[in-house]
Structure formats: structure tokens, C-alpha cells
PDB file of N, CA and C in Angstrom:
ATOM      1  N   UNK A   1      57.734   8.636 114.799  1.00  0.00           N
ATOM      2  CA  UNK A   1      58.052   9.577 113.747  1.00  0.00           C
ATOM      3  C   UNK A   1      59.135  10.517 114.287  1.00  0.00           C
ATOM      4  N   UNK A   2      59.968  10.876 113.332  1.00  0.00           N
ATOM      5  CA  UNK A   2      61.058  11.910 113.878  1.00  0.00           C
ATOM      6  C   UNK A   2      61.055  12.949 113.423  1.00  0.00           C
ATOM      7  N   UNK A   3      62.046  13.942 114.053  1.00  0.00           N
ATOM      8  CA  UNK A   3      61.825  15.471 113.451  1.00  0.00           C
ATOM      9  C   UNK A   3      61.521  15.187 112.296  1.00  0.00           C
ATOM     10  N   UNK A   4      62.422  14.788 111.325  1.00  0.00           N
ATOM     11  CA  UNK A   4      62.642  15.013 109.800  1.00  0.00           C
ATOM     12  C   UNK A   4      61.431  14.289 109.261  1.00  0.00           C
ATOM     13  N   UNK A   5      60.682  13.318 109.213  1.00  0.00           N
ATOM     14  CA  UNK A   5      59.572  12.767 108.698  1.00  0.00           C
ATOM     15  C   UNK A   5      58.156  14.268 109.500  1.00  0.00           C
ATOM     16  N   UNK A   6      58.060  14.008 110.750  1.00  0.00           N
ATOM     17  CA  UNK A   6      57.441  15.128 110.999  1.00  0.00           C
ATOM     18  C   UNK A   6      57.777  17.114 109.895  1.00  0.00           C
ATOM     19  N   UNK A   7      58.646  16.973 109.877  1.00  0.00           N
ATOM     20  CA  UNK A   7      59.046  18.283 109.196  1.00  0.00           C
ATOM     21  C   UNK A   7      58.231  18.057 107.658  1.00  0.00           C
ATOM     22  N   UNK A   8      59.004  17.045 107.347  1.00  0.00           N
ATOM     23  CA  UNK A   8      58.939  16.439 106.023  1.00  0.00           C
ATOM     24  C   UNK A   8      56.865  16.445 105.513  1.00  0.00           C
ATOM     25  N   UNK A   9      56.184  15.559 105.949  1.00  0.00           N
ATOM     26  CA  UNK A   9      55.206  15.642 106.672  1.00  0.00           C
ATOM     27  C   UNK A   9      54.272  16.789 106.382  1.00  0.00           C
ATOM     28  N   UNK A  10      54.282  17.662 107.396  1.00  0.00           N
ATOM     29  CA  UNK A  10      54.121  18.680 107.215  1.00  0.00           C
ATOM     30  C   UNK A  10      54.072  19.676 106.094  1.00  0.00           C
ATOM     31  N   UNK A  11      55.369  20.134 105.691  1.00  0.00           N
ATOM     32  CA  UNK A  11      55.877  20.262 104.136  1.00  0.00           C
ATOM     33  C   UNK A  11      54.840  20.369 103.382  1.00  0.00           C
ATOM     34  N   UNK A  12      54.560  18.542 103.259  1.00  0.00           N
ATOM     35  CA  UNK A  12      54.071  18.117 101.998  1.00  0.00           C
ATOM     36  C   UNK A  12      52.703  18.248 102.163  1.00  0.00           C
ATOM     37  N   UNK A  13      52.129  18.144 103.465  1.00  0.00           N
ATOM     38  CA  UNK A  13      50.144  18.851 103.633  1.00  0.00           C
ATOM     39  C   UNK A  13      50.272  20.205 103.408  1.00  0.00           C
ATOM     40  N   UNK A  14      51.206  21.194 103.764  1.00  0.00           N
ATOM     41  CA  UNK A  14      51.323  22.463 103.322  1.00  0.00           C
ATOM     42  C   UNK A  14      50.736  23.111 101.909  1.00  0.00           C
ATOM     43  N   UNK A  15      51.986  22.074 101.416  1.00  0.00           N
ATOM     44  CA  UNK A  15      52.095  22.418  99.770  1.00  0.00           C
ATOM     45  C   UNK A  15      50.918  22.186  98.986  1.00  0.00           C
ATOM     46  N   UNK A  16      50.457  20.692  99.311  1.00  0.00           N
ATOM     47  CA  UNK A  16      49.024  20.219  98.984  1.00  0.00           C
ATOM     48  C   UNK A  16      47.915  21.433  98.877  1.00  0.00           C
ATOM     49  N   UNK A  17      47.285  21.696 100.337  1.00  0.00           N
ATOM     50  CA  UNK A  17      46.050  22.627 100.485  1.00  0.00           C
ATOM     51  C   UNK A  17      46.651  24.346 100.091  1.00  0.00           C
ATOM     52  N   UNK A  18      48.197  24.196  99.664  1.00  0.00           N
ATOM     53  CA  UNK A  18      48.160  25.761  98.864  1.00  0.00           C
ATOM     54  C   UNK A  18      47.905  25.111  97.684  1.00  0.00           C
ATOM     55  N   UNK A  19      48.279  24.686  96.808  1.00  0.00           N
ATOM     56  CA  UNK A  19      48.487  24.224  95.397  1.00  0.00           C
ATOM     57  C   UNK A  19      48.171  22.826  94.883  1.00  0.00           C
ATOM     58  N   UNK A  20      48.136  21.859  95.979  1.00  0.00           N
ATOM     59  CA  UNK A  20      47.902  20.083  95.240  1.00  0.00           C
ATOM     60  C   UNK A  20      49.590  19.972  94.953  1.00  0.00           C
ATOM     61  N   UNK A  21      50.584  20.910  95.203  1.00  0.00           N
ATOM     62  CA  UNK A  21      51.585  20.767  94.483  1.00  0.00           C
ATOM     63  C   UNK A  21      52.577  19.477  95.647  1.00  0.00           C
ATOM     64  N   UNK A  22      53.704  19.587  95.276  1.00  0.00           N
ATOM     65  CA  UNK A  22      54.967  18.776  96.301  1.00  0.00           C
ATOM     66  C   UNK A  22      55.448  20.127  96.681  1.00  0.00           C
ATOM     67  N   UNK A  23      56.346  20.030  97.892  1.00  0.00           N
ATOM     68  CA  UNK A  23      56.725  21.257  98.444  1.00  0.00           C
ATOM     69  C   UNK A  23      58.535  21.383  98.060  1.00  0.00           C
ATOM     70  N   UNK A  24      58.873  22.389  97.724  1.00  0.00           N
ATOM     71  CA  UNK A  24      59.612  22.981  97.206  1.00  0.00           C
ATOM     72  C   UNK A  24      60.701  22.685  98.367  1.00  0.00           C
ATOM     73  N   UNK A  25      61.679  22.369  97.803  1.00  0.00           N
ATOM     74  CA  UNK A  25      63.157  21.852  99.093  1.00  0.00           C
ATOM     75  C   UNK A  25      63.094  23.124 100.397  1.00  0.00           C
ATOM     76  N   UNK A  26      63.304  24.540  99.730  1.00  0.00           N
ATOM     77  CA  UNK A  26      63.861  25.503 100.909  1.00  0.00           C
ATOM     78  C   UNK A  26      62.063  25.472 102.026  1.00  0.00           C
ATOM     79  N   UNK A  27      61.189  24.749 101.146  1.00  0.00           N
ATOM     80  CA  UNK A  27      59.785  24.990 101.977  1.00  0.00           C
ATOM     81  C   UNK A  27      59.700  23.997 103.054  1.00  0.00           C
ATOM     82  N   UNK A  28      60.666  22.680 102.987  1.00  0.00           N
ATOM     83  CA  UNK A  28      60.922  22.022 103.889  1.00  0.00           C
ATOM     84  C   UNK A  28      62.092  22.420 104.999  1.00  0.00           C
ATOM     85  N   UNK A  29      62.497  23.261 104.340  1.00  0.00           N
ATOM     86  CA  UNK A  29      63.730  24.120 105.283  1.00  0.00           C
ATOM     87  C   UNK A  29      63.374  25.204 106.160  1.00  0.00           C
ATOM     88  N   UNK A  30      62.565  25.606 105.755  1.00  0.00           N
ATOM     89  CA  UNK A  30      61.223  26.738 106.297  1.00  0.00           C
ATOM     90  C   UNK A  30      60.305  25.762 107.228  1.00  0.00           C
ATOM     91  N   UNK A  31      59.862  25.150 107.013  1.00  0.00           N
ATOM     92  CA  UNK A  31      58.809  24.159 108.337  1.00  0.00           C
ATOM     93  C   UNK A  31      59.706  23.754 109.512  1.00  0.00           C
ATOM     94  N   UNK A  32      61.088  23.432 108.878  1.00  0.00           N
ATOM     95  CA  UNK A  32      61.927  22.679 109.586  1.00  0.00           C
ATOM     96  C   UNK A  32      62.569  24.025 110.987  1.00  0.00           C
ATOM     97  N   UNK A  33      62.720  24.874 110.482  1.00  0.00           N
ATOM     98  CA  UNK A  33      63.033  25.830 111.060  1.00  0.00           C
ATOM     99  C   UNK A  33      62.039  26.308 112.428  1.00  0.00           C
ATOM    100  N   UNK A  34      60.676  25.984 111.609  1.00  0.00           N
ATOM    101  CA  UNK A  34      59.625  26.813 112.482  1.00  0.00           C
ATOM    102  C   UNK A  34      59.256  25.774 113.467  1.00  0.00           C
ATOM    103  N   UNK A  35      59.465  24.535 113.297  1.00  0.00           N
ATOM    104  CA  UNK A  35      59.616  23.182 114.045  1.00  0.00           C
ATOM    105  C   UNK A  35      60.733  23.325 115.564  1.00  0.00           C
ATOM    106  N   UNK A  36      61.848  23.809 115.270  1.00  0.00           N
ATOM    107  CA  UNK A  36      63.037  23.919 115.652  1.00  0.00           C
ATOM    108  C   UNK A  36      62.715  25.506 116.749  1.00  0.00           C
ATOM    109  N   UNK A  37      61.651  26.247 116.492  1.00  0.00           N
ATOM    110  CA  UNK A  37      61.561  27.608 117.145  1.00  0.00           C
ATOM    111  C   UNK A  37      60.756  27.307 117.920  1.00  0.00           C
ATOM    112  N   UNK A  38      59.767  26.776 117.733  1.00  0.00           N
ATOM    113  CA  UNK A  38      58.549  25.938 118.171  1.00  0.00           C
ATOM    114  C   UNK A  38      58.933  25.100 119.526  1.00  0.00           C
ATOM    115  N   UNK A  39      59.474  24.090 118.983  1.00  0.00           N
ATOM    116  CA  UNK A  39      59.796  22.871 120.610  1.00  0.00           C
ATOM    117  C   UNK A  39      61.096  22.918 120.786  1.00  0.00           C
ATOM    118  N   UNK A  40      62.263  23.605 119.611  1.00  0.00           N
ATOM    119  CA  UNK A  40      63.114  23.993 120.713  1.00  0.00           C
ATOM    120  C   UNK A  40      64.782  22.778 119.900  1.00  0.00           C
ATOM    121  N   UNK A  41      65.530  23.369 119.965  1.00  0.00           N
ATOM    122  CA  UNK A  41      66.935  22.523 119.758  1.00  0.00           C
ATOM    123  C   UNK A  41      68.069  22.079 120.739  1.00  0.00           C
ATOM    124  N   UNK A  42      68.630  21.460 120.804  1.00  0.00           N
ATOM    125  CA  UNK A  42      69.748  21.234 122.026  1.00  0.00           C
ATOM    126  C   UNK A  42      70.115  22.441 122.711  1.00  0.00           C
ATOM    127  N   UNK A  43      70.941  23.275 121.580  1.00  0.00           N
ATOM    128  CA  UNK A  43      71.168  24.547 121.915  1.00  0.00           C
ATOM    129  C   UNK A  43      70.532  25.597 122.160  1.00  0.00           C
ATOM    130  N   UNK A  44      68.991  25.528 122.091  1.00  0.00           N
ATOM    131  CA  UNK A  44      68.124  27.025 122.005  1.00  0.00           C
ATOM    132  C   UNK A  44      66.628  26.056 122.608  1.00  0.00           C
ATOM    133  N   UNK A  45      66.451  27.284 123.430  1.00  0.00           N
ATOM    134  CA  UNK A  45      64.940  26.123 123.849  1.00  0.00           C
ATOM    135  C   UNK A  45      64.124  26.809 122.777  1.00  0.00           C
ATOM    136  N   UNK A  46      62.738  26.271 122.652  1.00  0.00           N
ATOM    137  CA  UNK A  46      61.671  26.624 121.653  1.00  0.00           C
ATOM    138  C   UNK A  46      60.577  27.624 122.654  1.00  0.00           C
ATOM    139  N   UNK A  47      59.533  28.301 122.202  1.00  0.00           N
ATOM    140  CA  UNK A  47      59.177  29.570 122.624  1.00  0.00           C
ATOM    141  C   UNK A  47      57.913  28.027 123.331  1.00  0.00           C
ATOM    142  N   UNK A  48      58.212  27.154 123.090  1.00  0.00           N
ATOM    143  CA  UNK A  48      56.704  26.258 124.536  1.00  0.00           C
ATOM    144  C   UNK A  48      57.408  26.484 125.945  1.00  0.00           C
ATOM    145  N   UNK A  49      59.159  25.889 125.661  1.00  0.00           N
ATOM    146  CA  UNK A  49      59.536  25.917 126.923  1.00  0.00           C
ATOM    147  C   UNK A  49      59.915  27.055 127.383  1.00  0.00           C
ATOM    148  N   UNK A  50      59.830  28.038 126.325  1.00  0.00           N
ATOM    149  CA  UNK A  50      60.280  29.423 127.274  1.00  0.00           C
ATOM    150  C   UNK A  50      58.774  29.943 128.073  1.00  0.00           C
ATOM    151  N   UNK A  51      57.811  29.541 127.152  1.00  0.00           N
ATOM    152  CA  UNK A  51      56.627  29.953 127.800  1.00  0.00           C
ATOM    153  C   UNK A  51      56.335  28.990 129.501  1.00  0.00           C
ATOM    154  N   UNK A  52      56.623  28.004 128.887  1.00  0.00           N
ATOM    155  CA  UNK A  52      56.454  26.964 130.283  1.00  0.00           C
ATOM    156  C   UNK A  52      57.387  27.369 131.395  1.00  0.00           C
ATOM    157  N   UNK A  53      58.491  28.004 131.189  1.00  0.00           N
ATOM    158  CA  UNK A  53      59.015  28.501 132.282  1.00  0.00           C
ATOM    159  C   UNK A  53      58.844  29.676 132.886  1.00  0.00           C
ATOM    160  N   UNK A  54      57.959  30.143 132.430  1.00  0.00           N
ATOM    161  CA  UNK A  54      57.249  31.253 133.040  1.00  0.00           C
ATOM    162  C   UNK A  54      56.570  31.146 133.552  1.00  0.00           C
ATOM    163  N   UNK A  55      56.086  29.934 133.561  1.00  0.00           N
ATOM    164  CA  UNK A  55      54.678  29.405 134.353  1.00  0.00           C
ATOM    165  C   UNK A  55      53.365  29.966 133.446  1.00  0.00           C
ATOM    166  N   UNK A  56      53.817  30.246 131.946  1.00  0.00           N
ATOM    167  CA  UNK A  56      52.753  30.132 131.377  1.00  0.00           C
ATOM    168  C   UNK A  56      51.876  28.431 130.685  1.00  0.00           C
ATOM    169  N   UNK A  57      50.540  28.979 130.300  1.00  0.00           N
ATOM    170  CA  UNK A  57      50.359  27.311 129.622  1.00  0.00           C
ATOM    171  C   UNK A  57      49.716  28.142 127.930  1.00  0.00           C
ATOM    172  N   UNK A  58      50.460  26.765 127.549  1.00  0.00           N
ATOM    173  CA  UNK A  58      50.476  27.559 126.006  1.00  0.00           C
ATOM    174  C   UNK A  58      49.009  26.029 125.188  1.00  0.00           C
ATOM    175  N   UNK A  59      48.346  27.189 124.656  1.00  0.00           N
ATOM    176  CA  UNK A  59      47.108  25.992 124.116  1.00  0.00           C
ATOM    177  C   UNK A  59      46.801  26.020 122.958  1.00  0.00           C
ATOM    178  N   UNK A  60      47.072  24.881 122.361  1.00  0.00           N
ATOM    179  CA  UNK A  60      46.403  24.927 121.042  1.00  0.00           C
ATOM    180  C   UNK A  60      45.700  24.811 120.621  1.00  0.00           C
ATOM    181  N   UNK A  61      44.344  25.227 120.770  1.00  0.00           N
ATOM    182  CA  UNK A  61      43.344  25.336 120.127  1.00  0.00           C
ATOM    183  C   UNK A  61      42.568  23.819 120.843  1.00  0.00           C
ATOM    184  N   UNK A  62      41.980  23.088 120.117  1.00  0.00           N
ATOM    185  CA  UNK A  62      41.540  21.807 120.754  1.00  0.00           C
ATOM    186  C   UNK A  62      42.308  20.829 120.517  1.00  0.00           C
ATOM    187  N   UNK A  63      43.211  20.752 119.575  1.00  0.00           N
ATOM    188  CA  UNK A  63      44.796  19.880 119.752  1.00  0.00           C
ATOM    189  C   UNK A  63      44.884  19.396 121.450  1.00  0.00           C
ATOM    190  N   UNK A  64      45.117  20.560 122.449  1.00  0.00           N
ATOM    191  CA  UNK A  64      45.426  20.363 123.867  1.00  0.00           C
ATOM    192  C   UNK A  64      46.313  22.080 124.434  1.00  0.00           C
ATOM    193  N   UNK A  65      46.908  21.679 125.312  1.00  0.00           N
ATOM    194  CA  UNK A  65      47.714  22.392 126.247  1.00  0.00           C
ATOM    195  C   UNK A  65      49.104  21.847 126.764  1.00  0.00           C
ATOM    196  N   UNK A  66      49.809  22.441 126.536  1.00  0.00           N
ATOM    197  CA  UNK A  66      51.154  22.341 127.448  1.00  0.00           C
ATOM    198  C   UNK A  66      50.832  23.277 128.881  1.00  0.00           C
ATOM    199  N   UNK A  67      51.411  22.360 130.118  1.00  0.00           N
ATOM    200  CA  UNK A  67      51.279  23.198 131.211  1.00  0.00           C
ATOM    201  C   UNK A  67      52.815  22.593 132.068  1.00  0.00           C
ATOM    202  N   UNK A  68      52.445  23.233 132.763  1.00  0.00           N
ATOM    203  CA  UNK A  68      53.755  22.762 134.032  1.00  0.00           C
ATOM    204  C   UNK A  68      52.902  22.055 135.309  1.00  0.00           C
ATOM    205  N   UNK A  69      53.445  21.149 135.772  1.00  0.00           N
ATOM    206  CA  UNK A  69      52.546  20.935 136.757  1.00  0.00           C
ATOM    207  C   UNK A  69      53.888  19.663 138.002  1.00  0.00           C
ATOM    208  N   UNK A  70      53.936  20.487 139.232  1.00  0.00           N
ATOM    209  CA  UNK A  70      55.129  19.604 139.775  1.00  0.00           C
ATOM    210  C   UNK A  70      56.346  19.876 139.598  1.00  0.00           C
ATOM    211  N   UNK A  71      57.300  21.146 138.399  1.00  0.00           N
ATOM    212  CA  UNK A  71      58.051  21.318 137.934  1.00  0.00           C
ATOM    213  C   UNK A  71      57.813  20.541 136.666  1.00  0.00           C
ATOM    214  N   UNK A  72      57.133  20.097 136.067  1.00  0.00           N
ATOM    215  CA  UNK A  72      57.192  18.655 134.887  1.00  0.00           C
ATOM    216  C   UNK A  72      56.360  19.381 133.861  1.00  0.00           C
ATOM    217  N   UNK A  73      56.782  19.551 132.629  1.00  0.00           N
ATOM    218  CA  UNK A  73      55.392  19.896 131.418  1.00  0.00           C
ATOM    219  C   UNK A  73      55.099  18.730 131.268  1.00  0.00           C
ATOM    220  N   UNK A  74      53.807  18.926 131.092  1.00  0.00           N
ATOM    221  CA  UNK A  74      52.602  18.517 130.675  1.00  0.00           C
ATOM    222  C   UNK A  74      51.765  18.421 129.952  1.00  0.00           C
ATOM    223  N   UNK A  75      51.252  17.732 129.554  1.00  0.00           N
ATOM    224  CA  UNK A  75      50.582  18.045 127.745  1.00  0.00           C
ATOM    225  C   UNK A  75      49.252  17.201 128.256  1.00  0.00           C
ATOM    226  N   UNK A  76      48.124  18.032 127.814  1.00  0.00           N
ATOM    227  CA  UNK A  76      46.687  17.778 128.303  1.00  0.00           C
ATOM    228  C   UNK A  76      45.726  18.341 126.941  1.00  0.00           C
ATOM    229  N   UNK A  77      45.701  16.898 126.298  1.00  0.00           N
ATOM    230  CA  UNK A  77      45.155  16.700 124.838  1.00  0.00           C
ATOM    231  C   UNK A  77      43.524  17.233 124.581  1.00  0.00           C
ATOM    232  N   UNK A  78      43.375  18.055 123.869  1.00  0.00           N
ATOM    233  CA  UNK A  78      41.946  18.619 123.683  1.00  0.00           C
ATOM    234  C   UNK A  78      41.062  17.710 122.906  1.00  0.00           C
ATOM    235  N   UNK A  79      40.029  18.509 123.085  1.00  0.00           N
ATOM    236  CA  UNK A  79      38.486  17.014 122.353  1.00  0.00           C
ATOM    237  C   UNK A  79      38.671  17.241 121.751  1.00  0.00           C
ATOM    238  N   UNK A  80      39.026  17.802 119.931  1.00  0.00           N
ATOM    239  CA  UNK A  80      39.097  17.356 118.869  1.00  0.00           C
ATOM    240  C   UNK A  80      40.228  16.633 118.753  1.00  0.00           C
ATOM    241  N   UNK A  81      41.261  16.472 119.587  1.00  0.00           N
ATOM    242  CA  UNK A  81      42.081  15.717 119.384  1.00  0.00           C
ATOM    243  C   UNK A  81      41.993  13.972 119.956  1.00  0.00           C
ATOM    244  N   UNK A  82      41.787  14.338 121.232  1.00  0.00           N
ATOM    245  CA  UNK A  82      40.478  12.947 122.075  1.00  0.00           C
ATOM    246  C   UNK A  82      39.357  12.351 121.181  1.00  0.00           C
ATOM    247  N   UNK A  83      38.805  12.847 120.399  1.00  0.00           N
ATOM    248  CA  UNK A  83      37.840  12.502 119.940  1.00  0.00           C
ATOM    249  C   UNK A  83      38.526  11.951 118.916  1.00  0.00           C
ATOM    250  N   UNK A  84      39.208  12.556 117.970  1.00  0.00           N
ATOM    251  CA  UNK A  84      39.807  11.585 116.404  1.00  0.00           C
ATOM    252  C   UNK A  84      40.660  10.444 116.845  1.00  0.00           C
ATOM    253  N   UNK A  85      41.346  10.407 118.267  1.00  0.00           N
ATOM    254  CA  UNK A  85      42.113   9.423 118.860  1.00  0.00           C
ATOM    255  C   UNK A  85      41.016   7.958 118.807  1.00  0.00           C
ATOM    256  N   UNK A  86      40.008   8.380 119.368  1.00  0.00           N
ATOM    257  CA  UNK A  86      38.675   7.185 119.852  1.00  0.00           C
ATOM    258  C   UNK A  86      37.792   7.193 118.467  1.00  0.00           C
ATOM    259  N   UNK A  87      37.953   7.964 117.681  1.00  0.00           N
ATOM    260  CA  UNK A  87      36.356   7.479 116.793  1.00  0.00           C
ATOM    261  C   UNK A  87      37.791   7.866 115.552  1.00  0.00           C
ATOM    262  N   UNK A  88      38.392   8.381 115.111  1.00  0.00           N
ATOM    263  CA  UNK A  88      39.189   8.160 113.725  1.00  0.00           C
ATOM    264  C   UNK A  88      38.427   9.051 112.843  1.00  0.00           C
ATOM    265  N   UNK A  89      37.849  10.285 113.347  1.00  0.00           N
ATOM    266  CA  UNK A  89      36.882  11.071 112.318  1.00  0.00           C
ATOM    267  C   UNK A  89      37.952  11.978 112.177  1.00  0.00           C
ATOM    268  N   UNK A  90      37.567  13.026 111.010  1.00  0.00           N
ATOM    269  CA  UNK A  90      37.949  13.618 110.031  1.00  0.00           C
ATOM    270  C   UNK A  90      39.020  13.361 109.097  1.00  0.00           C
TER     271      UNK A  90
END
């Protein structure tokens, strides 16, 4: 999947659990943005890798963790995310 399907994606579960509706063009321009602040563009890193270069670790909840480890980020996947990987629940 790529940015734009990921953006896209997104968007459209947004729009859904506000309204059931489709998401409005500038609302895909708005995800797309916060996507882009998030992990970051050629030109601008995103606030994971600014955090990761601090030697912080940034966690999402049970999704997982970004860490640094070796100089290298790292991404260390949490049990609700482990778990829907192996059993396909929710």
C-alpha cells in the first residue's frame, strides 16, 4: 500500500465512524498532511524521527513502539496488534 491509498484509506474510515458519509476531498488533504507530519517527507523529517533522534521511543498504544536500537529504528509491534496479525479478530 502507498502513501496515497494509505491516506486515501484512512480518509474514508474517518468519514465513515463520523457520519457513514465518503470523505470530503480537502479531508483527504487534511489526513494526507497529518500523514506527512507524522513519518515525515523527503524534505522535512516527521515528529517519529525527530523523536527517535533524541533517543526517544514513541508508542502507540498496543499498535507497538518505534525505538532506536544500534543507531537503526525499530518498530516493536504491540499485542493488539500481534494478536489480530495471528487470530484476524476484530
Amino acid at each position: 500500500m502507498d502513501k496515497w491509498k494509505l491516506t486515501e484509506m484512512t480518509a474514508r474510515r474517518l468519514a465513515e465512524r463520523a457520519d457513514g458519509g465518503k470523505p470530503a476531498d480537502d479531508e483527504v488533504g487534511r489526513v494526507g498532511r497529518i500523514v506527512d507530519t507524522l513519518f515525515g517527507t523527503v524534505e522535512h523529517a516527521g515528529t517519529i524521527a525527530e523523536t527517535l533522534r533524541a533517543q526517544e521511543t514513541v508508542t502507540l498504544g498496543s499498535f507497538g513502539s518505534f525505538h532506536v536500537a544500534d543507531g537503526t529504528a525499530t518498530f516493536r509491534p504491540g499485542k493488539a496488534l500481534t494478536e489480530y496479525l495471528r487470530h484476524g479478530t476484530g
